[in-house]
N, C-alpha and C. Protein backbone atom coordinates (compact mmCIF):
# COMPACT_ATOMS: atom_id res chain seq x y z
N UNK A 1 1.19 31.34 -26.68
CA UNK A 1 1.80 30.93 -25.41
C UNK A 1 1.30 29.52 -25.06
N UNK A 2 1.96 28.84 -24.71
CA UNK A 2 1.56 27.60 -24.35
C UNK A 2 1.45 27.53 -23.06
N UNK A 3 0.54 26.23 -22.80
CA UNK A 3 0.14 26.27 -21.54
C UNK A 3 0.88 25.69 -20.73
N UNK A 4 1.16 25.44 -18.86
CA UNK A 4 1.78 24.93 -18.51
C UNK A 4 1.57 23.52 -18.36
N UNK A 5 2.34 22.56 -18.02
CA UNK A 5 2.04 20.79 -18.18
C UNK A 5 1.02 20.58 -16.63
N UNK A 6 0.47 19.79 -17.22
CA UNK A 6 -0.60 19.74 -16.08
C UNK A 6 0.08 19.00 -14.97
N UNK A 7 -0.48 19.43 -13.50
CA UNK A 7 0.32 18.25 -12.38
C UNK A 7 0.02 17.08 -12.53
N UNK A 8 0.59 16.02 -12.05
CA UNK A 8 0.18 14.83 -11.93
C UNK A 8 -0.94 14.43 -10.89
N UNK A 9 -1.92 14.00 -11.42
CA UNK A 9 -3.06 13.46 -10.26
C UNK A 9 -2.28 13.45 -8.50
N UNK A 10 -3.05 13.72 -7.76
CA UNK A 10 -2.44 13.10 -6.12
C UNK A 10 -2.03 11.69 -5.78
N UNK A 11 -2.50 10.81 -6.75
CA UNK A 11 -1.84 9.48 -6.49
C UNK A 11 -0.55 9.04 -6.74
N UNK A 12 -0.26 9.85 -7.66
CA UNK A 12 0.92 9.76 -8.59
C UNK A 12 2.65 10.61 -7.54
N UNK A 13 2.00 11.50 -7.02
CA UNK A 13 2.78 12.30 -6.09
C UNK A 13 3.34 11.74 -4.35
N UNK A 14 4.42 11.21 -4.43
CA UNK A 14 5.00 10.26 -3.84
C UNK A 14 5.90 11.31 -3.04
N UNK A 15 6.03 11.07 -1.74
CA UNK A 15 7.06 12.00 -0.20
C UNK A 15 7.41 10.55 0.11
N UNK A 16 8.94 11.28 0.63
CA UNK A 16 9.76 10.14 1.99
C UNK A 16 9.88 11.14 3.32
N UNK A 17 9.24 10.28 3.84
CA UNK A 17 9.54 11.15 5.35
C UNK A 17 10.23 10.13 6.71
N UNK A 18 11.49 11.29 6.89
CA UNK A 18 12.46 10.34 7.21
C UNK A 18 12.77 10.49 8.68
N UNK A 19 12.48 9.82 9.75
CA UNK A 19 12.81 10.50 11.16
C UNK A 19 14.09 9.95 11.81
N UNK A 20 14.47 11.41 11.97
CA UNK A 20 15.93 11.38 12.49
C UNK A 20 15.81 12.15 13.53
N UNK A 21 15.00 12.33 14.96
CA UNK A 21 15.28 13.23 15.57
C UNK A 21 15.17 12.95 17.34
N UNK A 22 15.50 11.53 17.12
CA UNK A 22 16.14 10.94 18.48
C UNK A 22 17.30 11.70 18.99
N UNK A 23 16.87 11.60 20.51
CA UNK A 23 17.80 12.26 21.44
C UNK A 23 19.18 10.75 21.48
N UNK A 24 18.79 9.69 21.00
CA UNK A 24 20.14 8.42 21.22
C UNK A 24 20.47 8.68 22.33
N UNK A 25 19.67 8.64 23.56
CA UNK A 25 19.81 8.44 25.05
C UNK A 25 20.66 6.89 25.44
N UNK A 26 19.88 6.17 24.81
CA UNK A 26 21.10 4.87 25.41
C UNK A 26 22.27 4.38 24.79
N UNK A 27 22.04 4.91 23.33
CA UNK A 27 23.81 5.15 23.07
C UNK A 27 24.37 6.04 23.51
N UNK A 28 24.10 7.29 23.98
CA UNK A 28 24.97 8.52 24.50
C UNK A 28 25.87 9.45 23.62
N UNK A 29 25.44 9.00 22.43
CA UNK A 29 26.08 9.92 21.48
C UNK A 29 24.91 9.95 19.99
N UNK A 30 25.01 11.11 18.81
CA UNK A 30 24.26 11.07 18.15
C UNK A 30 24.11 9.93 16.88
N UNK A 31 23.45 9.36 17.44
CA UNK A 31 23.20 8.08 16.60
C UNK A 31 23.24 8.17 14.72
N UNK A 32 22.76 9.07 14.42
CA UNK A 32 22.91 9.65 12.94
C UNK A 32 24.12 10.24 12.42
N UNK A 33 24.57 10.21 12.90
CA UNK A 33 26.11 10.34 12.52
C UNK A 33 27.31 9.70 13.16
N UNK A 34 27.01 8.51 13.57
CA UNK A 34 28.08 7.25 13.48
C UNK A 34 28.57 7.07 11.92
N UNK A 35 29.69 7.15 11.91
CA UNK A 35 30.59 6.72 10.79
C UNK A 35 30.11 5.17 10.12
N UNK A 36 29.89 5.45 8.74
CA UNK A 36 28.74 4.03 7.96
C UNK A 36 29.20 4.23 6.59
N UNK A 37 30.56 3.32 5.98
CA UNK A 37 30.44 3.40 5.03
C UNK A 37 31.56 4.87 4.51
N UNK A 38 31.43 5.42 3.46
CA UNK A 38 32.07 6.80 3.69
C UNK A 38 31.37 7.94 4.05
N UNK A 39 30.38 7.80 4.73
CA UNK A 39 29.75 8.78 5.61
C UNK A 39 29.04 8.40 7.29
N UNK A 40 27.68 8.72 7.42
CA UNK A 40 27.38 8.36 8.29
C UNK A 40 26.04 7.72 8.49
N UNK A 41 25.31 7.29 9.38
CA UNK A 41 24.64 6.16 9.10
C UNK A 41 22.90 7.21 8.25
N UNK A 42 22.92 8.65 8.80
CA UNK A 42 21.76 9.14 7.77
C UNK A 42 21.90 9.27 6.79
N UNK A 43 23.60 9.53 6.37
CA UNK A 43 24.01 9.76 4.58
C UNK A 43 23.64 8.72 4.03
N UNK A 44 23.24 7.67 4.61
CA UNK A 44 22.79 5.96 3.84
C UNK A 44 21.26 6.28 3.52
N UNK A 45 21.03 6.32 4.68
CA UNK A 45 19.12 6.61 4.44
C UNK A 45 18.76 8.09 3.43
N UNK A 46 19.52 8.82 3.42
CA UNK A 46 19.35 9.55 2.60
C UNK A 46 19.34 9.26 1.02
N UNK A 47 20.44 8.53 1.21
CA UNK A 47 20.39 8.14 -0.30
C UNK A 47 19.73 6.85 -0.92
N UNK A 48 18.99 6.33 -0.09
CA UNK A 48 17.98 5.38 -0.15
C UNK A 48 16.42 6.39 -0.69
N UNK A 49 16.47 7.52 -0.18
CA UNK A 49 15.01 8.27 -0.47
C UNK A 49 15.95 8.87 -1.29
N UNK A 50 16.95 9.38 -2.21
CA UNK A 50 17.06 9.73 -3.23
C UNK A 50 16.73 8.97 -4.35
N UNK A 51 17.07 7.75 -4.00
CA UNK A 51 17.27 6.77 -5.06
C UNK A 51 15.94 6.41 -5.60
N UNK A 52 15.03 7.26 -5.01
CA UNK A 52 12.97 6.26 -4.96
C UNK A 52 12.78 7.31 -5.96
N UNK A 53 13.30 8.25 -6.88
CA UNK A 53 12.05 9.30 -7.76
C UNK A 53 11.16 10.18 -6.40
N UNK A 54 11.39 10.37 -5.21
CA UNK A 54 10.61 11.12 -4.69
C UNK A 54 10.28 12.31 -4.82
N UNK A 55 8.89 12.57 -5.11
CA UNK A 55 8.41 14.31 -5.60
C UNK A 55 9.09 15.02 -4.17
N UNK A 56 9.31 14.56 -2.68
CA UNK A 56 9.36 15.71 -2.21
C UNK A 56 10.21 14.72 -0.92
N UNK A 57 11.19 15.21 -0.35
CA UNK A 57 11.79 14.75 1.11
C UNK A 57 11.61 15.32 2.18
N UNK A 58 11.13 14.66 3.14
CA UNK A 58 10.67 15.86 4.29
C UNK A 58 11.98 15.20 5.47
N UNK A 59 12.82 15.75 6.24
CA UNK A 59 13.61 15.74 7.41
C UNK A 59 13.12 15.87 8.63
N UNK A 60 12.60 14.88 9.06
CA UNK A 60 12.56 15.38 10.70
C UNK A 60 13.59 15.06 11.44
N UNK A 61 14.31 16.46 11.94
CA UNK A 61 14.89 16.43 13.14
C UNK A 61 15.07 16.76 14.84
N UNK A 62 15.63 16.78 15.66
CA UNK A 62 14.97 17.21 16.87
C UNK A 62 17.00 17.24 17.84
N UNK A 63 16.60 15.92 18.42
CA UNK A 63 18.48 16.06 18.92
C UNK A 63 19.30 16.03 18.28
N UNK A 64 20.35 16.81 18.67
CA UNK A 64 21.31 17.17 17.85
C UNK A 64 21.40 17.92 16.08
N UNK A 65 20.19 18.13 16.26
CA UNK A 65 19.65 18.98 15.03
C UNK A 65 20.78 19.41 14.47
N UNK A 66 21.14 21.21 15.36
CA UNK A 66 22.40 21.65 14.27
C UNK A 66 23.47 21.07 14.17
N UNK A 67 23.76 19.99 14.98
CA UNK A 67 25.38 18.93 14.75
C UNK A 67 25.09 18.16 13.40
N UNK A 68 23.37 18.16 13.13
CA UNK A 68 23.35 17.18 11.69
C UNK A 68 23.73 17.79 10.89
N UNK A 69 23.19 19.22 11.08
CA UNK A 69 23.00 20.34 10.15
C UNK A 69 24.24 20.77 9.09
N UNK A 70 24.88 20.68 10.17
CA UNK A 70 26.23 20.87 10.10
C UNK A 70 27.50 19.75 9.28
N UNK A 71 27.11 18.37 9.51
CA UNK A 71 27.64 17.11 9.02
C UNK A 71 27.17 16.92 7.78
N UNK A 72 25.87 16.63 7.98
CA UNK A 72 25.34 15.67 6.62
C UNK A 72 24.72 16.91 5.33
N UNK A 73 24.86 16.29 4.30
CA UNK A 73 24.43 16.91 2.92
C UNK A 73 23.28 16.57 2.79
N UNK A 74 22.21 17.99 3.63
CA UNK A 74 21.01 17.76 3.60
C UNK A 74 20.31 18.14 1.89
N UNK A 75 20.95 18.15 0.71
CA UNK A 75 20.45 19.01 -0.19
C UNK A 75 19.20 18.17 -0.78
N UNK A 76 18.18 18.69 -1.17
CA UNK A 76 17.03 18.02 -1.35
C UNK A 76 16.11 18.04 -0.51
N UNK A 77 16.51 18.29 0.71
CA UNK A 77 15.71 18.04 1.67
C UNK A 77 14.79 19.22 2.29
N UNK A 78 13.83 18.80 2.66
CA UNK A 78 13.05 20.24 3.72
C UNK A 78 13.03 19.43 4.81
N UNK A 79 13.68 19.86 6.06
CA UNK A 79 13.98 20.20 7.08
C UNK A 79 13.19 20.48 8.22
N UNK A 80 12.16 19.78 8.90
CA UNK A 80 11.21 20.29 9.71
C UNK A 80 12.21 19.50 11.59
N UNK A 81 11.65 20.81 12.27
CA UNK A 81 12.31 20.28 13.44
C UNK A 81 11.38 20.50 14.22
N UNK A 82 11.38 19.14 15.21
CA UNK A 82 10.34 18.46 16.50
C UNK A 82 10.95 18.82 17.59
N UNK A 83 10.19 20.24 18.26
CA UNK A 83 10.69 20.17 19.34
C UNK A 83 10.42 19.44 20.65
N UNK A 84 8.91 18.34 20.35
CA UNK A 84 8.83 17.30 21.00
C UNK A 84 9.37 15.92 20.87
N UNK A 85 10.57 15.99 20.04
CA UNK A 85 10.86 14.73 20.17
C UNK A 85 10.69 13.58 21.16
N UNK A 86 11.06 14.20 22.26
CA UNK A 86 11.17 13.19 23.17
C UNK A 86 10.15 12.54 23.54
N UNK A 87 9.09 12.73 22.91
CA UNK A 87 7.37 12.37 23.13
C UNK A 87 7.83 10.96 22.49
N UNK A 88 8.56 10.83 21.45
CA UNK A 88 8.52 9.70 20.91
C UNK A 88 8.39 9.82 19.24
N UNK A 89 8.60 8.59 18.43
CA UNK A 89 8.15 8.76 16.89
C UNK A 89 6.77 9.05 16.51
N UNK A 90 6.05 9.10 17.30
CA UNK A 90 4.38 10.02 16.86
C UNK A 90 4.76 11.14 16.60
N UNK A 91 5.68 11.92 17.46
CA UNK A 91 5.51 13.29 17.34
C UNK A 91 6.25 14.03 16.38
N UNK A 92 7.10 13.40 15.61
CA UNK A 92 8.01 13.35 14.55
C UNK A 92 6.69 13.15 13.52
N UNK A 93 6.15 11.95 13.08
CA UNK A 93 5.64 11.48 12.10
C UNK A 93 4.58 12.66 12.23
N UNK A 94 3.99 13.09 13.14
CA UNK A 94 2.90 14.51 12.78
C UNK A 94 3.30 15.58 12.65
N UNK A 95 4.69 16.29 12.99
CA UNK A 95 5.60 16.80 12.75
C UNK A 95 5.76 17.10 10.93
N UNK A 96 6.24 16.07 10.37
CA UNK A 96 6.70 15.70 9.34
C UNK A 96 5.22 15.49 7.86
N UNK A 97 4.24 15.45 8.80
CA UNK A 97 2.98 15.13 7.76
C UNK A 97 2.63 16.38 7.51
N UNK A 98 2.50 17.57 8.89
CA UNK A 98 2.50 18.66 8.55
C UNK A 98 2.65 19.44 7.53
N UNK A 99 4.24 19.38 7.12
CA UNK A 99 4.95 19.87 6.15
C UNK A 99 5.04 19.09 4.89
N UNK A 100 3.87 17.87 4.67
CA UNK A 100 3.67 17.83 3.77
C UNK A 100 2.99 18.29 2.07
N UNK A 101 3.81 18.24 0.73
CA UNK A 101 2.93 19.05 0.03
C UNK A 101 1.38 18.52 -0.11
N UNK A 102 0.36 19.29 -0.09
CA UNK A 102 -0.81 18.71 0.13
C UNK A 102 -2.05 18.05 -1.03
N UNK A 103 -0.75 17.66 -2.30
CA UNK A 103 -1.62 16.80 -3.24
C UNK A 103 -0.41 15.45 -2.90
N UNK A 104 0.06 15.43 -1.89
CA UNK A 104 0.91 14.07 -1.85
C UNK A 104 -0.17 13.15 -1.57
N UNK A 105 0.46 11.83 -2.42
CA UNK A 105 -0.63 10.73 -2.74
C UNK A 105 -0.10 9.42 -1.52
N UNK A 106 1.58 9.69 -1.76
CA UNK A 106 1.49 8.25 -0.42
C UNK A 106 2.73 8.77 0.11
N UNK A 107 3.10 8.10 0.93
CA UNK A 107 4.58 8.33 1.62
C UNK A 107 5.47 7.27 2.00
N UNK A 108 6.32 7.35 2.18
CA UNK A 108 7.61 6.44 2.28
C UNK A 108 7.78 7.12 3.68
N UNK A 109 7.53 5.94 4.52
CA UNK A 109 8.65 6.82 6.20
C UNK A 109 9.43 5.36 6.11
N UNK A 110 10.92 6.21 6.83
CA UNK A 110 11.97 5.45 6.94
C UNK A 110 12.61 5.96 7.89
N UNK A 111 13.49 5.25 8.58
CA UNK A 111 14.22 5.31 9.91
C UNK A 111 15.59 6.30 9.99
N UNK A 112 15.96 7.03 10.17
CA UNK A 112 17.09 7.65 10.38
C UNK A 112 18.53 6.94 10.46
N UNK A 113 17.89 5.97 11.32
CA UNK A 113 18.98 5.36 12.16
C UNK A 113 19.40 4.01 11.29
N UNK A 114 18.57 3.42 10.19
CA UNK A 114 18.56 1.87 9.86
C UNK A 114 18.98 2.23 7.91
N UNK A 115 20.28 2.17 8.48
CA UNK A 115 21.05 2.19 6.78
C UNK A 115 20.79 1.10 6.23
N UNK A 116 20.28 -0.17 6.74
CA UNK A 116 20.29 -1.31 5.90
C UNK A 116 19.23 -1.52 4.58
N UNK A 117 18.48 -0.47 4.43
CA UNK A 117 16.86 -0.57 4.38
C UNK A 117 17.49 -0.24 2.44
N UNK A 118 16.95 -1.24 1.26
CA UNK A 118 17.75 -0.94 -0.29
C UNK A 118 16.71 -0.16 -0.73
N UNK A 119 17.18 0.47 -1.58
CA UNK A 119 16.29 1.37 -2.69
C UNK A 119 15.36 0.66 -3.45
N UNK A 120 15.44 -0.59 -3.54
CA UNK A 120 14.82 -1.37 -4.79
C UNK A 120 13.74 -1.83 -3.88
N UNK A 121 13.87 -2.31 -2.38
CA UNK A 121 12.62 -2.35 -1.58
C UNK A 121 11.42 -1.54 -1.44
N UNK A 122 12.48 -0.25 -1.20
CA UNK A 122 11.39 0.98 -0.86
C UNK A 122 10.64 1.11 -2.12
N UNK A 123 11.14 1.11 -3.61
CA UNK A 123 10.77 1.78 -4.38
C UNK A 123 9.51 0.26 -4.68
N UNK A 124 9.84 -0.89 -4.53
CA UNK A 124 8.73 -1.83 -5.05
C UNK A 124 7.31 -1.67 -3.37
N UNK A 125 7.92 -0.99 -2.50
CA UNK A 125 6.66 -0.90 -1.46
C UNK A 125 5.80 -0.08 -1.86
N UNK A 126 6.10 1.13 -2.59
CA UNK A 126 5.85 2.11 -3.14
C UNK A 126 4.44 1.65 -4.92
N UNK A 127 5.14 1.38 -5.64
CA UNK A 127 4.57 0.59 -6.31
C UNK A 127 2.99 -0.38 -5.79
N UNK A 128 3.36 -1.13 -4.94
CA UNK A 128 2.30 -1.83 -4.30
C UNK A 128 1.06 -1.08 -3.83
N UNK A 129 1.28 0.51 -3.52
CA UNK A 129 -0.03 1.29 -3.47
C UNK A 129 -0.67 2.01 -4.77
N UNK A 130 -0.01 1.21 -6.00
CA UNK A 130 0.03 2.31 -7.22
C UNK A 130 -1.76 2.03 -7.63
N UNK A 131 -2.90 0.82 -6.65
CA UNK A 131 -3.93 0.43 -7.22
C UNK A 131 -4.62 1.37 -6.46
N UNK A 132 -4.51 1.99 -4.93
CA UNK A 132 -5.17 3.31 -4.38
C UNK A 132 -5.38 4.20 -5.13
N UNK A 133 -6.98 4.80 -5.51
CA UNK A 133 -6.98 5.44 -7.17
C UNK A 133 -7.66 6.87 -5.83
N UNK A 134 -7.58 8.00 -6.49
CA UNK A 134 -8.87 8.46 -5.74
C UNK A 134 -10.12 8.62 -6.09
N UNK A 135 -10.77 7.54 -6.99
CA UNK A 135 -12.06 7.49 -7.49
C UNK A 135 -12.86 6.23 -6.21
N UNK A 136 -11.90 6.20 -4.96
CA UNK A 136 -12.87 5.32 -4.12
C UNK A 136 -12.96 3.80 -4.22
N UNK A 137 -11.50 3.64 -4.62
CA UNK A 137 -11.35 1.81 -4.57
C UNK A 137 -11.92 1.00 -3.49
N UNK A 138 -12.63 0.27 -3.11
CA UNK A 138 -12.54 -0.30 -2.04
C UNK A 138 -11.96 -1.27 -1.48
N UNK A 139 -11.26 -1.79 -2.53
CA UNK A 139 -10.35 -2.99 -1.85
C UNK A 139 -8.88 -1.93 -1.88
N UNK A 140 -8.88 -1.48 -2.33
CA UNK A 140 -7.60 -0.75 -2.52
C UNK A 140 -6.84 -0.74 -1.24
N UNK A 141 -5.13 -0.90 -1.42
CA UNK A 141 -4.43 -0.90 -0.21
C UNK A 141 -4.06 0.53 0.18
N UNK A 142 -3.97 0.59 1.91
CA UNK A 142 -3.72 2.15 2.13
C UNK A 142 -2.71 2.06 2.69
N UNK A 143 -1.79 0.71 3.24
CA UNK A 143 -0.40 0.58 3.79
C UNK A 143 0.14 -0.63 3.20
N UNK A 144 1.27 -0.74 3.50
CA UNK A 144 2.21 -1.35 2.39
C UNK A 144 3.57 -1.34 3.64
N UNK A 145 3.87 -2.92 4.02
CA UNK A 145 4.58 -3.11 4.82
C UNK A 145 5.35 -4.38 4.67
N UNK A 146 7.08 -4.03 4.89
CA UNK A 146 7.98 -5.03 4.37
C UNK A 146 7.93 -6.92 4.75
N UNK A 147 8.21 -7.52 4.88
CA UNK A 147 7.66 -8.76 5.12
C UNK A 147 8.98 -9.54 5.06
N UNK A 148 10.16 -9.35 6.23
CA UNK A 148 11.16 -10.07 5.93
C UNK A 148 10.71 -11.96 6.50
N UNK A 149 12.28 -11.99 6.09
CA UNK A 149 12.17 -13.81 6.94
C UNK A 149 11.98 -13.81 8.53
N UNK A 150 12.37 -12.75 9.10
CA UNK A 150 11.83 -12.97 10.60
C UNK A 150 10.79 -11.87 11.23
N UNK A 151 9.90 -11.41 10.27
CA UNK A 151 8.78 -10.28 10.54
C UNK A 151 8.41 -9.39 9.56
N UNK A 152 8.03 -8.65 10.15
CA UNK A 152 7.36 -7.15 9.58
C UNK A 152 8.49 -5.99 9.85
N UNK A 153 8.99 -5.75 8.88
CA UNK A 153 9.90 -4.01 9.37
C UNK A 153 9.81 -3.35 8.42
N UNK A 154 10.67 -1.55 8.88
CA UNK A 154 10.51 -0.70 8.18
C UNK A 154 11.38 -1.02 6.89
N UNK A 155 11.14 -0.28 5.45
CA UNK A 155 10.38 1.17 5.98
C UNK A 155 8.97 0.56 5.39
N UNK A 156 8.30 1.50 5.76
CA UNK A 156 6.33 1.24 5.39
C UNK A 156 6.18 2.11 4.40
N UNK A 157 5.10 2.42 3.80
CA UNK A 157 4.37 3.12 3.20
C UNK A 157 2.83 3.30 3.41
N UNK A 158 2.44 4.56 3.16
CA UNK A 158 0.79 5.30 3.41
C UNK A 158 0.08 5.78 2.92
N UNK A 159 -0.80 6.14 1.91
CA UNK A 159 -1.85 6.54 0.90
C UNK A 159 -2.04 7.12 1.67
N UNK A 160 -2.55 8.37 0.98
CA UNK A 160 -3.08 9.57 0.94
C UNK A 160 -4.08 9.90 2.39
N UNK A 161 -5.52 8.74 2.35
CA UNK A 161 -6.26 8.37 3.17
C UNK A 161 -5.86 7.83 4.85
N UNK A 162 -4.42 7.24 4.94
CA UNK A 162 -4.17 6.80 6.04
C UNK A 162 -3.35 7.96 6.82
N UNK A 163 -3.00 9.29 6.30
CA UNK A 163 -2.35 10.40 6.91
C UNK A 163 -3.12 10.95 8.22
N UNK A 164 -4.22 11.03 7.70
CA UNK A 164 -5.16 11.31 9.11
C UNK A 164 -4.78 10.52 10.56
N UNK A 165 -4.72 9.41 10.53
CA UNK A 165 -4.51 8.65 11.37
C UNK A 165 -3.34 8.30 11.56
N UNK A 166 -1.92 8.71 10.97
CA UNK A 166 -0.73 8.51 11.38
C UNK A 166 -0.53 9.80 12.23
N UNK A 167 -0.89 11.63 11.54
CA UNK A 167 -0.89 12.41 12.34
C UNK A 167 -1.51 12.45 13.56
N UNK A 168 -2.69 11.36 13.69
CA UNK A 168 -3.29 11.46 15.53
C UNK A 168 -2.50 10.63 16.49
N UNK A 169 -1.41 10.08 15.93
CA UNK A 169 -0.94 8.98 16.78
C UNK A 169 -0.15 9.60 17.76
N UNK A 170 0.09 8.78 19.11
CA UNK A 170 0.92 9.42 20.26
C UNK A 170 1.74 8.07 20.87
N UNK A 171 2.66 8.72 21.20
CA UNK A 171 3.92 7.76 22.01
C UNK A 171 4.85 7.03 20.88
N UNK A 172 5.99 6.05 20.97
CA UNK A 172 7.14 5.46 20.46
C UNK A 172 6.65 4.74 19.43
N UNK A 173 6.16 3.60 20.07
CA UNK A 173 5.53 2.43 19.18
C UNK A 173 3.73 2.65 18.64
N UNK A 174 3.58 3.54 18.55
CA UNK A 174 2.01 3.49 17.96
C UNK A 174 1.67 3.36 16.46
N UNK A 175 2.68 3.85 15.61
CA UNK A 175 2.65 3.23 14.08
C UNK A 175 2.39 1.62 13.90
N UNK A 176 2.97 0.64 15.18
CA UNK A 176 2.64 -0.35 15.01
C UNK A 176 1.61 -1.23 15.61
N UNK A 177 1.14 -0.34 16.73
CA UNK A 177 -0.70 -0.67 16.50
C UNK A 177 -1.79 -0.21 15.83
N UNK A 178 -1.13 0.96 15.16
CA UNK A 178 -2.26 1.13 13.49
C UNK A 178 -1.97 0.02 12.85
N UNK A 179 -0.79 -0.15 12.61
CA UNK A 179 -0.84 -1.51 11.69
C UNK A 179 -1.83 -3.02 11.86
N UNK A 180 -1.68 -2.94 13.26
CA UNK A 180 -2.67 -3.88 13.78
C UNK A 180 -4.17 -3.88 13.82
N UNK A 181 -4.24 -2.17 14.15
CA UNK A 181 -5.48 -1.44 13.45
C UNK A 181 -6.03 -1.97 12.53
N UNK A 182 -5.63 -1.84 11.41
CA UNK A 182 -5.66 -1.19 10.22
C UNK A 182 -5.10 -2.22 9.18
N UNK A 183 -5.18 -3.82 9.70
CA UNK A 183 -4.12 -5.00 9.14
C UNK A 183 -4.77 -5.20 7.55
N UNK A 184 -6.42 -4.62 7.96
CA UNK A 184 -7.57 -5.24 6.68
C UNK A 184 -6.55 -4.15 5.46
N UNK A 185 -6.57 -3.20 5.70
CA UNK A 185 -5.85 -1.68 4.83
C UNK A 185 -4.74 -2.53 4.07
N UNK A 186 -4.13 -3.43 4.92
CA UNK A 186 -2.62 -3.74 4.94
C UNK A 186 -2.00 -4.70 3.29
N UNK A 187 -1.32 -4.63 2.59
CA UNK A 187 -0.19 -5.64 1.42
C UNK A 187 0.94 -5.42 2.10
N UNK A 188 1.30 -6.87 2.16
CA UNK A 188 2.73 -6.56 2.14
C UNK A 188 3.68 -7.31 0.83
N UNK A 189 4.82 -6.59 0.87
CA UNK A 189 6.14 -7.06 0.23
C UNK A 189 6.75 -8.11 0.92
N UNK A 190 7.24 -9.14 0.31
CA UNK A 190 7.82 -9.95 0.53
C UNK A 190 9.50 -9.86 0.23
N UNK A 191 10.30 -9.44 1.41
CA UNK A 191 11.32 -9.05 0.89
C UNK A 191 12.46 -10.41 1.83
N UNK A 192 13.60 -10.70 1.12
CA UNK A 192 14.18 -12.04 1.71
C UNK A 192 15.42 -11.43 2.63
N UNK A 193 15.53 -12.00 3.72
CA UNK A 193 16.54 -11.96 4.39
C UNK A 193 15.79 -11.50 6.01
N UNK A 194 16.58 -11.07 6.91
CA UNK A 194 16.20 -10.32 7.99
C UNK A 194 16.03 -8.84 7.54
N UNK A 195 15.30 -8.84 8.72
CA UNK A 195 14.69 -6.98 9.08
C UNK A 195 15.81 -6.23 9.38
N UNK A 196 16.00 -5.56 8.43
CA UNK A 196 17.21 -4.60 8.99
C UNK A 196 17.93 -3.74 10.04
N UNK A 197 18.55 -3.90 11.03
CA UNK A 197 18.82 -3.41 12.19
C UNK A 197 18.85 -1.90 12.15
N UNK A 198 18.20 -0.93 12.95
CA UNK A 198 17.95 0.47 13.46
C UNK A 198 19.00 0.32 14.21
N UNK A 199 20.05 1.27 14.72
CA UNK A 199 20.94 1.48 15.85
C UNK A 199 20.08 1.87 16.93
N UNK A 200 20.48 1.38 18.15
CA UNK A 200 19.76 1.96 19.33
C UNK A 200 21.49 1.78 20.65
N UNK A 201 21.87 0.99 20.17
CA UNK A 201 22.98 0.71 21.48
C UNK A 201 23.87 0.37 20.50
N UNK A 202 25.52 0.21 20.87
CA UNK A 202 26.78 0.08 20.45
C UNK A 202 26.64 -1.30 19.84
N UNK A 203 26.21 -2.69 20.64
CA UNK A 203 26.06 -3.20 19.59
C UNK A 203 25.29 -3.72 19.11
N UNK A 204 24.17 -2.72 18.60
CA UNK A 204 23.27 -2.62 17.19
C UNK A 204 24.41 -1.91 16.25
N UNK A 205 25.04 -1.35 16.73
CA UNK A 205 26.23 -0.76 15.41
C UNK A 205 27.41 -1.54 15.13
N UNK A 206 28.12 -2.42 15.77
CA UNK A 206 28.27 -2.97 15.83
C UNK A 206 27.98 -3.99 14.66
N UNK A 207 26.96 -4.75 14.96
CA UNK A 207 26.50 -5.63 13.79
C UNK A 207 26.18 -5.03 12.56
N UNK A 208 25.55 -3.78 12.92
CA UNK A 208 25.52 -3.01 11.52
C UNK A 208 26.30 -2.56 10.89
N UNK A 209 28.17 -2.32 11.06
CA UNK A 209 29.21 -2.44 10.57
C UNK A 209 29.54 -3.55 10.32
N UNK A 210 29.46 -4.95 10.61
CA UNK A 210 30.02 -6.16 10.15
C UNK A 210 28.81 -6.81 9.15
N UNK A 211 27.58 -6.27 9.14
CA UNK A 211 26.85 -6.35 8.08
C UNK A 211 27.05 -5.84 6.67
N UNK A 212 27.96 -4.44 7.36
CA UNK A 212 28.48 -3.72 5.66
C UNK A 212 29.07 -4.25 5.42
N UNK A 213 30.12 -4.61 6.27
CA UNK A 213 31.72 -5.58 5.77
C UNK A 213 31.45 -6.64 4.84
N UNK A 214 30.03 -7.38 5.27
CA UNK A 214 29.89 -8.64 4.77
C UNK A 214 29.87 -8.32 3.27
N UNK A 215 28.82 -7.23 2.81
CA UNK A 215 28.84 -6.94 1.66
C UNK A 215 29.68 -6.18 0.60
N UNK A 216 30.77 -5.62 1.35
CA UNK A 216 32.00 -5.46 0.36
C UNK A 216 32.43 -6.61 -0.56
């Protein structure tokens, strides 16, 4: 009998965790399923974390949960639902770490809402933590953050070591004062163009349909 193939070390074991579970209070309708393309704007981000080799996809959802449920082709996915959403993206991202498998080595979080975000980005942000060993690097990077022409945007990435401290975080914007935290931790990618627009109002969608257009 032969034996089974051994797992791959924890470094090697790569999650996208993807938050989709905005209530879209100031658009007034569910932001993840605006029409994008021939689907809707999460069928994009979805297939952006297909496209990375990811060992594992985690879903956070919260508003409008079963209307997603129901729309989009969640296959691949595990499915965790925040019934605090409204706390903000902390409560999603601890939500979502939860249900992570627990030899995952780094993670990919990405926006629900921001179809613009390419596969070839995510997958070279990804890469950039491949020197985090768990034999105790010390220079080693534990975040990995995009670096357009007008800033810093999603999506990020997190070694193994920085999970602790994404699950303690609280309120909307606090991923981006770890970053500020935590800048020494920090590589970034140098990726060209602008930061890709998240929908939040009509026209953030708006531009984010005449952005697709451009690229037909």
């Amino acid at each position: 009998m032969t034996s089974p193939p051994e797992r791959p070390p924890a470094r090697h074991r790569t999650a996208g965790l993807i938050l989709a579970a905005g209530a879209s209070r100031r658009l007034g309708r569910a932001k993840q399923l605006l029409p994008y393309g021939t689907g809707v704007l999460l069928d994009a981000v979805l297939a952006v974390a297909r496209d990375c080799g990811l060992g594992q996809i985690v879903l956070v959802l919260g508003g409008s949960a079963g209307e997603v449920r129901r729309t989009v082709d969640t296959t691949g996915c595990e499915i965790v639902l925040n019934p605090d959403f409204g706390a903000g993206c902390s409560s999603s991202i601890a939500a979502g770490i939860a249900a992570l498998h627990p030899e995952t080595g780094a993670v990919l979080l990405l926006l629900g809402d921001q179809p613009g975000v390419r596969s070839v980005d995510a997958r070279a942000l990804l890469r950039l933590l491949a020197t985090d060993t768990d034999h105790g690097g010390k220079n080693a990077p534990g975040i990995a953050v995009c670096r357009y022409d007008d800033g810093v945007g999603h999506p990020l990435a997190f070694t193994r070591r920085m999970l602790p401290a994404l699950a303690a975080l609280h309120g909307d914007k606090a991923v981006w004062k770890l970053l500020e935290q935590r800048s020494d931790d920090a590589v970034e990618l140098r990726v060209p163009g602008p930061v890709p627009l998240d929908v939040d109002t009509d026209e953030d969608y708006r531009r984010v349909l005449a952005g697709l257009e451009g690229e037909l």
